[in-house]
Protein backbone atom coordinates (compact mmCIF):
# COMPACT_ATOMS: atom_id res chain seq x y z
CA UNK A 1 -71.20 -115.06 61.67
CA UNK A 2 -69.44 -113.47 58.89
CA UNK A 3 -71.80 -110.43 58.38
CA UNK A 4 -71.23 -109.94 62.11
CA UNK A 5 -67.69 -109.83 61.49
CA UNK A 6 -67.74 -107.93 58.36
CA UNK A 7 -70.16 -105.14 60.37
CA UNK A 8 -67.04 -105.12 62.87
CA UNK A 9 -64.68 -104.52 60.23
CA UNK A 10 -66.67 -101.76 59.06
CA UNK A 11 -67.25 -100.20 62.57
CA UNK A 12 -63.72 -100.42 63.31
CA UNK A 13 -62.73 -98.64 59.68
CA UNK A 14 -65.15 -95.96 60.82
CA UNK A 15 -63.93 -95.77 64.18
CA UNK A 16 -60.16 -95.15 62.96
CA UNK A 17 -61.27 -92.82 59.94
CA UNK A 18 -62.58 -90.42 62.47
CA UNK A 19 -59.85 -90.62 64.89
CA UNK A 20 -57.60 -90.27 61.94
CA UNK A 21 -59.65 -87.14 60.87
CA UNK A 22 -59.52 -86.33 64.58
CA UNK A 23 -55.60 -86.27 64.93
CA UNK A 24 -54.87 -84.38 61.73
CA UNK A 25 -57.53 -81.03 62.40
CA UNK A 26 -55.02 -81.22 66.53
CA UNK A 27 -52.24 -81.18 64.33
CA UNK A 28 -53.51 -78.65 62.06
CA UNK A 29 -54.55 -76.63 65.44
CA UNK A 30 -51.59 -77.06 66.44
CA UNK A 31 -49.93 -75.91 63.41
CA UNK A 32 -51.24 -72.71 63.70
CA UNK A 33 -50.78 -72.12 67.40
CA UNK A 34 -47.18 -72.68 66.91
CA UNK A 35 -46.93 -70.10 63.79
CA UNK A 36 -48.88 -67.50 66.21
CA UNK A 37 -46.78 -67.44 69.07
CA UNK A 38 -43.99 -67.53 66.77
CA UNK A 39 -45.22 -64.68 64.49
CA UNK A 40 -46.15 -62.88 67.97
CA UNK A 41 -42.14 -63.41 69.23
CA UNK A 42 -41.19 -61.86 65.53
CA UNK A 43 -43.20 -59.02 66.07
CA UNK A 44 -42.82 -58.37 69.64
């Protein structure tokens, strides 16, 4: 019973270390977007 819960523990850290790693490279994305279409409105 433990190691079951201790393998959920684990699959759960996993599970939020790639959504973490998920959120920051939209951000990141994002990021750069932004800095485009604002370098583009400089320009332009």
């Amino acid at each position: 019973m433990i190691e079951l819960h201790e393998r959920c523990i684990s699959w759960w850290k996993k599970k939020l270390n790639i959504s973490n790693y998920g959120l920051l490279w939209i951000s990141f994305i994002k990021g750069i977007l932004v800095g485009l279409l604002i370098y583009h409105l400089i320009i332009i």
